[in-house]
Protein backbone atom coordinates (compact mmCIF):
# COMPACT_ATOMS: atom_id res chain seq x y z
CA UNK A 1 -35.48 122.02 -1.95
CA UNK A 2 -32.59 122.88 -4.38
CA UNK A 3 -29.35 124.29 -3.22
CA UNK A 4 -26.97 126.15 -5.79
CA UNK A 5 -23.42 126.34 -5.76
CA UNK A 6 -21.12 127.64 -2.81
CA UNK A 7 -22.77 129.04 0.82
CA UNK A 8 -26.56 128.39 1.50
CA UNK A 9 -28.61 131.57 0.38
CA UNK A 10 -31.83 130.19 0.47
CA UNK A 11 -34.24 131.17 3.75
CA UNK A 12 -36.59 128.62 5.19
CA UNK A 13 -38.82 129.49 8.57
CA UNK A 14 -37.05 127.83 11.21
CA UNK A 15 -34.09 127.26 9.85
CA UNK A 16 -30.99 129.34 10.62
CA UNK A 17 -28.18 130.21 8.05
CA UNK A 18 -25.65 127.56 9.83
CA UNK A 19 -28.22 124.65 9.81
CA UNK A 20 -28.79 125.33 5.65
CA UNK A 21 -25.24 125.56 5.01
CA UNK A 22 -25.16 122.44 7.10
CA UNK A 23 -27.93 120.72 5.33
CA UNK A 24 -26.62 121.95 1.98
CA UNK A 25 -23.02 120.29 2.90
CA UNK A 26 -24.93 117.10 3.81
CA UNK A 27 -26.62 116.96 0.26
CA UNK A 28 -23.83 117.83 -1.90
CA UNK A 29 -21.66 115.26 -0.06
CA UNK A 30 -24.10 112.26 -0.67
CA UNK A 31 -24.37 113.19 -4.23
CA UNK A 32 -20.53 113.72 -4.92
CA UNK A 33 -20.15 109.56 -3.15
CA UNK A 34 -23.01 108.95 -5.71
CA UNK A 35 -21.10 111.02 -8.95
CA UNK A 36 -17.75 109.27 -7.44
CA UNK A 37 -19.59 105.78 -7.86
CA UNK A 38 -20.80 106.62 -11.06
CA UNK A 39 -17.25 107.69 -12.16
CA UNK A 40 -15.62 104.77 -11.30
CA UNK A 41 -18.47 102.44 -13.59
CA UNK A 42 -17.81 104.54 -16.42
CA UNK A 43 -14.11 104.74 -16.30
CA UNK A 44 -13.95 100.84 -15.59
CA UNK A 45 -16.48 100.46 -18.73
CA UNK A 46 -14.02 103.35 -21.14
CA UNK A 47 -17.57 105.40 -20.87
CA UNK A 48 -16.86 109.16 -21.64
CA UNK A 49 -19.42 110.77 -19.83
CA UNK A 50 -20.29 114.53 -20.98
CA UNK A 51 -22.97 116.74 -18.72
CA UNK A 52 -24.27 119.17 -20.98
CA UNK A 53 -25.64 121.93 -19.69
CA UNK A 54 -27.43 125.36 -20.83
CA UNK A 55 -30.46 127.64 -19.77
CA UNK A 56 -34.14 126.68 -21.62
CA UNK A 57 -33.57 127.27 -25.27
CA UNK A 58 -30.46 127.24 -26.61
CA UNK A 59 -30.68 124.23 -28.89
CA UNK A 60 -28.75 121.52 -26.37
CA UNK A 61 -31.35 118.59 -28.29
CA UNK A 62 -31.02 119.95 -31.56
CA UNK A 63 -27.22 120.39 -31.05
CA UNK A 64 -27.25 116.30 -29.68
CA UNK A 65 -29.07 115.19 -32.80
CA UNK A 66 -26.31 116.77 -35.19
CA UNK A 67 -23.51 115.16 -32.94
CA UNK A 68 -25.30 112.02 -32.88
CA UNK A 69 -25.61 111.76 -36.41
CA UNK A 70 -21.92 112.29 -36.65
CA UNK A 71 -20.73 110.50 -34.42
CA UNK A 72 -22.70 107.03 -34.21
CA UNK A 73 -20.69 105.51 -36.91
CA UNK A 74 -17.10 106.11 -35.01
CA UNK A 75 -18.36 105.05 -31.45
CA UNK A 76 -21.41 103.58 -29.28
CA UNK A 77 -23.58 106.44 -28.45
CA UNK A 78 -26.06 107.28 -25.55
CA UNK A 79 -28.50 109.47 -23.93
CA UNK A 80 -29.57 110.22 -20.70
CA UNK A 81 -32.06 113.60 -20.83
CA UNK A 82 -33.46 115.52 -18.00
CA UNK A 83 -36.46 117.09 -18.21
CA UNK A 84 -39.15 118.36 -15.42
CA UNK A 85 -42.01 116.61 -17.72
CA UNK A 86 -42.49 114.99 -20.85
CA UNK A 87 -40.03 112.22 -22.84
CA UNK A 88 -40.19 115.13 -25.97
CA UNK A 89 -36.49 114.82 -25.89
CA UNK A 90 -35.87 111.11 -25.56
CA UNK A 91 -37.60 110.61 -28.23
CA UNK A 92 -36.07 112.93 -30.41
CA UNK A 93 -32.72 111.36 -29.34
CA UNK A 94 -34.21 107.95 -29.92
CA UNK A 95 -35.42 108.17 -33.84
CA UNK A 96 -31.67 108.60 -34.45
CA UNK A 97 -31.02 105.44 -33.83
CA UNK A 98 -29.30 105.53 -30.08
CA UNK A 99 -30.55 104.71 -26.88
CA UNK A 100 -31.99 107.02 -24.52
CA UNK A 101 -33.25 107.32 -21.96
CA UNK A 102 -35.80 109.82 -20.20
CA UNK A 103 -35.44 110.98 -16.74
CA UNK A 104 -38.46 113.50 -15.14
CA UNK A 105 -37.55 115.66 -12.35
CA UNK A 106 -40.75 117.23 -11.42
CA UNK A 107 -40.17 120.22 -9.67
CA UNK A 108 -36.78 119.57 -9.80
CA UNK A 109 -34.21 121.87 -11.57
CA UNK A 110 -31.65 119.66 -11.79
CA UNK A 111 -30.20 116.09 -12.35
CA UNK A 112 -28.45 114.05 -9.28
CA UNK A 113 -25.70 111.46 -9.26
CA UNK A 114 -27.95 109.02 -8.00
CA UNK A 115 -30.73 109.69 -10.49
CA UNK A 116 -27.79 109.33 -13.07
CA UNK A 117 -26.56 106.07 -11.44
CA UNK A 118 -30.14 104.25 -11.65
CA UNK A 119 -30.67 105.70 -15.52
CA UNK A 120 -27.26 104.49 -16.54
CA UNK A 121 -28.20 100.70 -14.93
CA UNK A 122 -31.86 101.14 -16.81
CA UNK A 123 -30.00 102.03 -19.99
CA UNK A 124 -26.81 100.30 -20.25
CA UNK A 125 -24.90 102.38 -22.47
CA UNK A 126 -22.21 99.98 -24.41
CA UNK A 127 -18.84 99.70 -23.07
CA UNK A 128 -16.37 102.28 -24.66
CA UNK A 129 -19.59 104.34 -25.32
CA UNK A 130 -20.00 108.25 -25.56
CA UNK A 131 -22.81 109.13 -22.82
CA UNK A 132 -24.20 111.96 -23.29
CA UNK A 133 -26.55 113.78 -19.89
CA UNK A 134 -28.98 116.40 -21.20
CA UNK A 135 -29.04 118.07 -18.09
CA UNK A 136 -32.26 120.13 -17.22
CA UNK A 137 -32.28 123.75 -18.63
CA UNK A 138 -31.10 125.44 -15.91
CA UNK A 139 -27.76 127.60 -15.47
CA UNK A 140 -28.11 127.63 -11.23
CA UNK A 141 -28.99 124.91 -9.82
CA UNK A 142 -27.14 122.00 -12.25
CA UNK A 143 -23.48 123.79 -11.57
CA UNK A 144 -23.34 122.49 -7.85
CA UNK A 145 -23.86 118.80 -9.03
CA UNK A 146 -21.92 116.53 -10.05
CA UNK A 147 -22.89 113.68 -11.65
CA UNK A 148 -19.54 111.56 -12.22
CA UNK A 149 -18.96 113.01 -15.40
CA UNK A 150 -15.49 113.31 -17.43
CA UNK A 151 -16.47 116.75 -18.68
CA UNK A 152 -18.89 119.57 -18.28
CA UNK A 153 -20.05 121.09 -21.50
CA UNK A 154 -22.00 124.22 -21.09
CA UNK A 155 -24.10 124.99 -24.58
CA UNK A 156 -24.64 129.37 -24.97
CA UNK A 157 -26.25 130.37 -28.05
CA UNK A 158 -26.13 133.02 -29.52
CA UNK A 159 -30.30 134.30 -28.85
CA UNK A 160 -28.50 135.25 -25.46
CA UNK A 161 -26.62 137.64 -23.80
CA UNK A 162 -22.67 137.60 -24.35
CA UNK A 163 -23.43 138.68 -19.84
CA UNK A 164 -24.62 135.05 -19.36
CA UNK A 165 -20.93 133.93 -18.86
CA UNK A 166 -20.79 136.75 -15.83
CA UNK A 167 -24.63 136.75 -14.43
CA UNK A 168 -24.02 133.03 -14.10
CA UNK A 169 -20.50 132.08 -12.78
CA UNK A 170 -20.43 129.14 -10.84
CA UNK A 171 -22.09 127.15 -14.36
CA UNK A 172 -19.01 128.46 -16.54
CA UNK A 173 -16.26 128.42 -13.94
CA UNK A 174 -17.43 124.62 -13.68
CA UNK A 175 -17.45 123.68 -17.40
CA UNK A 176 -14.64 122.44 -19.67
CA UNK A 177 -16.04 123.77 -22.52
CA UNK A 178 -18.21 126.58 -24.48
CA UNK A 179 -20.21 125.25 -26.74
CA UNK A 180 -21.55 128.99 -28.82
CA UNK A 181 -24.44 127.51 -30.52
CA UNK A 182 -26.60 129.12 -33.72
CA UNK A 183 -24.40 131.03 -34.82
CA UNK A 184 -25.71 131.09 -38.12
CA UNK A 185 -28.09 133.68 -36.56
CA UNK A 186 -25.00 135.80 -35.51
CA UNK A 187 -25.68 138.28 -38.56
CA UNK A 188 -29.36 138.85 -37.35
CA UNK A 189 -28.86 139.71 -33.94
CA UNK A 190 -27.22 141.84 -31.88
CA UNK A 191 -24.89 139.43 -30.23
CA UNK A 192 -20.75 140.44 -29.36
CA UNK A 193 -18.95 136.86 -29.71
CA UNK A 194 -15.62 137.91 -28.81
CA UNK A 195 -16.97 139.43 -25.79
CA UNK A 196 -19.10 136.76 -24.63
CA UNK A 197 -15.55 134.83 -25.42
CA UNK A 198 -14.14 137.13 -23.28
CA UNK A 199 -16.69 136.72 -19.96
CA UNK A 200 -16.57 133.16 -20.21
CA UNK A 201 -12.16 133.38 -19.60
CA UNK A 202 -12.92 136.08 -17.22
CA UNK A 203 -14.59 133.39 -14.66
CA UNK A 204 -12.49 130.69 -16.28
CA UNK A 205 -9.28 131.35 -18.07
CA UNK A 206 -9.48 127.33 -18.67
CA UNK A 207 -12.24 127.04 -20.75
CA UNK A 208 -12.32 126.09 -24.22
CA UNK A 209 -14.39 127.59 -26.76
CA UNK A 210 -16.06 126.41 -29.97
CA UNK A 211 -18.45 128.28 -31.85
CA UNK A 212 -20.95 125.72 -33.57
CA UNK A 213 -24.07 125.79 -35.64
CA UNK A 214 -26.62 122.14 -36.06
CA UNK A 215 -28.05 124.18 -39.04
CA UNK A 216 -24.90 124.84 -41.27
CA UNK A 217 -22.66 122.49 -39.51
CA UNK A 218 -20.32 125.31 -38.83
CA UNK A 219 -18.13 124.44 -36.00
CA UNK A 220 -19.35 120.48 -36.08
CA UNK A 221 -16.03 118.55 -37.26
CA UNK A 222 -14.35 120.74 -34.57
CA UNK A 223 -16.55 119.71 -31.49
CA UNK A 224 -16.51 115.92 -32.82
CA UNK A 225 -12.44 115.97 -32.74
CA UNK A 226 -12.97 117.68 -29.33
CA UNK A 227 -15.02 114.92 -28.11
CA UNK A 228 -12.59 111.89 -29.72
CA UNK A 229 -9.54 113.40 -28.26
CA UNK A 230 -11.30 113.52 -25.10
CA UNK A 231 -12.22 110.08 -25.42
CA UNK A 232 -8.76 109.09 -26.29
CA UNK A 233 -6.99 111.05 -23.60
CA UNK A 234 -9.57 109.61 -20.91
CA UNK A 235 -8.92 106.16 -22.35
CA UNK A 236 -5.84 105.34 -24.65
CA UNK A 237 -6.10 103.10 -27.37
CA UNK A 238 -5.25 100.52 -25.78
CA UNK A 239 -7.81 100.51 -22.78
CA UNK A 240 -10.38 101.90 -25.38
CA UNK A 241 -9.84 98.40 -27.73
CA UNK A 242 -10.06 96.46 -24.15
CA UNK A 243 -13.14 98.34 -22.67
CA UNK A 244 -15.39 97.58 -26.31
CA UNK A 245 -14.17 94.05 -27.05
């Protein structure tokens, strides 16, 4: 059974409301010791972490490869992607060169702490490495989890609806940052920016914004500095040069 974020909602025969918020406490609580265990590895290893999250579609792999091709000659990159079946995406990830590696939820919507805590041991992502977690395409469920990331990057392209930011909440009030992705398309649909902008500050006046495309490279040298002055505030120079000798 998945639980999404904030007060059980859920109805299971037998089971009253008090006993699934109770069991819903119970799981979230084992999973944030797992994501706090997890934490701790990466920030002792200078590991940025990223989840990266979006709904089924919106070009989170294609949007990874781009980065990745970037961004593998400044740092160690790698990949841990979430998928109910198939290693489609691993291996996507993996003919550029970085290591990934493949988890299958099954029914599952979502990855775990402790799913990302055996992966990372599988897959031993170099120290002062970028880790990327292709979460599973899924707005709900993922938003409750953590996974002992640094940041929570939420990808919205723009094949969606500028509501997303406002049917979805607890996703966007969670993230750091917007990714807008395709919007090379922008002129061939109908698609307000500035007001999906807008719904995405209206659940979080926090988040960060950065319109992108992997086809044009619009946006691209923009998310990369995002991602090395995140790496740089997480770890200065200093403990960055330490963590990769």
């Amino acid at each position: 059974m998945d639980f999404g974020a904030g007060p059980a909602r859920a109805h299971a025969p037998g089971l009253s409301q008090t006993r699934m918020v109770q069991i819903e406490q119970d799981i979230l609580a084992k999973n944030n010791a797992y994501a706090a265990a997890n934490r701790a590895c990466f920030d002792a290893a200078g590991i940025l972490a990223l989840n990266v999250v979006s709904s089924p579609g919106s070009g989170k792999t294609t949007l990874l490869v781009a980065t990745i091709e970037l961004l593998k000659t400044q740092v160690p990159v790698a990949v841990i992607e979430g998928d109910q079946q198939t290693s489609n995406d691993a291996e996507r990830i993996r003919a550029t060169g970085v290591p990934a590696l493949q988890i299958n939820t099954g029914k599952g919507c979502h990855l775990d702490a402790h799913m990302v805590g055996h992966a990372v041991e599988t897959l031993r992502p170099a120290d002062g490495a970028v880790l990327f977690v292709e979460n599973v395409g899924n707005l709900v469920c993922p938003a409750a989890f953590d996974l002992g990331e640094a940041h929570r990057v939420v990808v919205l392209s723009v094949t969606e609806g500028e509501d997303k930011p406002l049917k979805y909440p607890d996703m966007f009030a969670s993230a750091n940052l917007m990714l807008l992705s395709k919007v090379d398309l922008l002129p061939h649909v109908d698609f307000d920016a500035k007001a999906c902008v807008a719904n995405a500050r209206k659940v979080n006046p926090r988040i960060k914004v950065i319109e992108v495309s992997a086809k044009t490279g619009a946006g691209m040298a923009a998310w990369i500095a995002w991602l090395q002055a995140a790496r740089t505030l997480a770890f200065p120079s200093g403990e960055v040069a330490a963590a990769t000798r």
